[in-house]
Protein backbone atom coordinates (compact mmCIF):
# COMPACT_ATOMS: atom_id res chain seq x y z
CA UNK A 1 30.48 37.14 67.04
CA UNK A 2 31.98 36.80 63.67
CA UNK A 3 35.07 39.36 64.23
CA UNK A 4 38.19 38.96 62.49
CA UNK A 5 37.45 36.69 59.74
CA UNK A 6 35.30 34.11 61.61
CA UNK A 7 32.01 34.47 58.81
CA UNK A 8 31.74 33.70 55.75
CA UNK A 9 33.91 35.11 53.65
CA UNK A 10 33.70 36.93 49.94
CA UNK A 11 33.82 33.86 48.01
CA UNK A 12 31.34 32.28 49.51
CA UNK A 13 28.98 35.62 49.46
CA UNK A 14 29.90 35.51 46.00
CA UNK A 15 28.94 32.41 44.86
CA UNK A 16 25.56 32.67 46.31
CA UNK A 17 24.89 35.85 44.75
CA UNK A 18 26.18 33.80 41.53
CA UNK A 19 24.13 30.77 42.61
CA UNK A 20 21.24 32.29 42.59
CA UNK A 21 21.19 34.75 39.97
CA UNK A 22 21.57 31.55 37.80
CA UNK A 23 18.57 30.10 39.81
CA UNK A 24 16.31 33.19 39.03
CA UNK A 25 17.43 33.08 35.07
CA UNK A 26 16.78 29.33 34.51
CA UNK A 27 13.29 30.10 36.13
CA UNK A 28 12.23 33.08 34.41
CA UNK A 29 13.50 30.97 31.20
CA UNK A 30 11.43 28.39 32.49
CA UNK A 31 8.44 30.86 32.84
CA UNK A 32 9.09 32.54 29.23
CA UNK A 33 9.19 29.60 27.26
CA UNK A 34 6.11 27.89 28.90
CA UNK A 35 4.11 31.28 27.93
CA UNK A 36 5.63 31.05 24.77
CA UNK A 37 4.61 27.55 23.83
CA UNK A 38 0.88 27.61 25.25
CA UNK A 39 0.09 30.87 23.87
CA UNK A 40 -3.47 32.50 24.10
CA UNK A 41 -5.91 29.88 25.33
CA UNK A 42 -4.17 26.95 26.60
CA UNK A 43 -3.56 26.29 22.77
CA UNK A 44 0.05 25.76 21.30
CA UNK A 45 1.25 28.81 19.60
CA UNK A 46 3.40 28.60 16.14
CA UNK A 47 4.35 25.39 14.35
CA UNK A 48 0.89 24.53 13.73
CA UNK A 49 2.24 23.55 10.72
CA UNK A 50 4.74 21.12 12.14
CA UNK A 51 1.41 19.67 14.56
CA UNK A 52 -0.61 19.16 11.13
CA UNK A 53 1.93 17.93 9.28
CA UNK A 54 1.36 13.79 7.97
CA UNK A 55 -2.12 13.87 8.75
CA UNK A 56 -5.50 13.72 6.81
CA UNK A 57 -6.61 16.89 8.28
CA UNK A 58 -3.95 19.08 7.41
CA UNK A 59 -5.44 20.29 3.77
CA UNK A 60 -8.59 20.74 5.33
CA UNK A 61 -7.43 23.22 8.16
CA UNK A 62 -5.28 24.82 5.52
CA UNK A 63 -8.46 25.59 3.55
CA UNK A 64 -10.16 27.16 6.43
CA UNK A 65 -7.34 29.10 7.38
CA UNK A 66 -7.36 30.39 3.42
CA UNK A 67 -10.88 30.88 3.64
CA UNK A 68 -10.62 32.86 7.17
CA UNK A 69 -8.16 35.13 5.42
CA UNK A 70 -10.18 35.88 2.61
CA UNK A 71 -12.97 36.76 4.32
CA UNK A 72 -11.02 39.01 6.85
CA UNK A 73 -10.02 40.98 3.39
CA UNK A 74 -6.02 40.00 3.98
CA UNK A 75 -5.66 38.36 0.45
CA UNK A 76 -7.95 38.66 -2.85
CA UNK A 77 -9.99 36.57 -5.05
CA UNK A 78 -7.22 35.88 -7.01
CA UNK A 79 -4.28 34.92 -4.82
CA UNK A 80 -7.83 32.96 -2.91
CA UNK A 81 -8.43 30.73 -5.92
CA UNK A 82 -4.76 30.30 -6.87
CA UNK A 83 -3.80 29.28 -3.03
CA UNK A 84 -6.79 26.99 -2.90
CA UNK A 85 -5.90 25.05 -6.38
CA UNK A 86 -2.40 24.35 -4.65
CA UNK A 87 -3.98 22.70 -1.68
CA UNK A 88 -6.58 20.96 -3.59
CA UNK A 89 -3.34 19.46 -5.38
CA UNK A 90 -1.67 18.36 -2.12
CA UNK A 91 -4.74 16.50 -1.57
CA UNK A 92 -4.51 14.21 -4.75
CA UNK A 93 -1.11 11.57 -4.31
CA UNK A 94 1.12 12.13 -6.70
CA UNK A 95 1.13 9.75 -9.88
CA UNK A 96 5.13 8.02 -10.11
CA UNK A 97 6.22 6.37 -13.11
């Protein structure tokens, strides 16, 4: 059927090998960085900072967050009441003038 040069030839081959290589990255790309931004539970991993930021709630998550910590034993009382001055502060505006 195809004798003598009557297929395709090498550059075509080629450039569906290339073709779809490219295909398969920009999916698995696709896949990764989905997974990455849902995280565990359907909830957005990482820059839950950027999500909270400008809103009313964010002191009040950041407290519970401190409060989670210290109870899990990762910080002391110390660093506990020092961290949770600070955010009591970014709840107060600031005075200008």
């Amino acid at each position: 059927m195809y004798w003598y040069g009557h297929g395709p030839g090498g550059w075509f081959i080629a450039l569906m090998v290339i073709g779809m290589a490219a295909f398969l990255i920009l999916l698995l790309l696709g896949v990764f960085f989905l997974a990455r931004r849902t995280g565990e539970g359907g909830t957005p991993s990482g820059g839950t900072e950027r999500r909270w930021a400008g809103r009313a709630d964010s002191p009040r998550r950041a407290e519970e967050i401190l409060a989670e910590r210290y109870a899990h034993g990762d910080i002391d009382d110390e660093e506990y009441r020092r961290r949770s001055e600070t955010l009591r502060g970014l709840d107060r505006p600031t005075q200008q003038g």
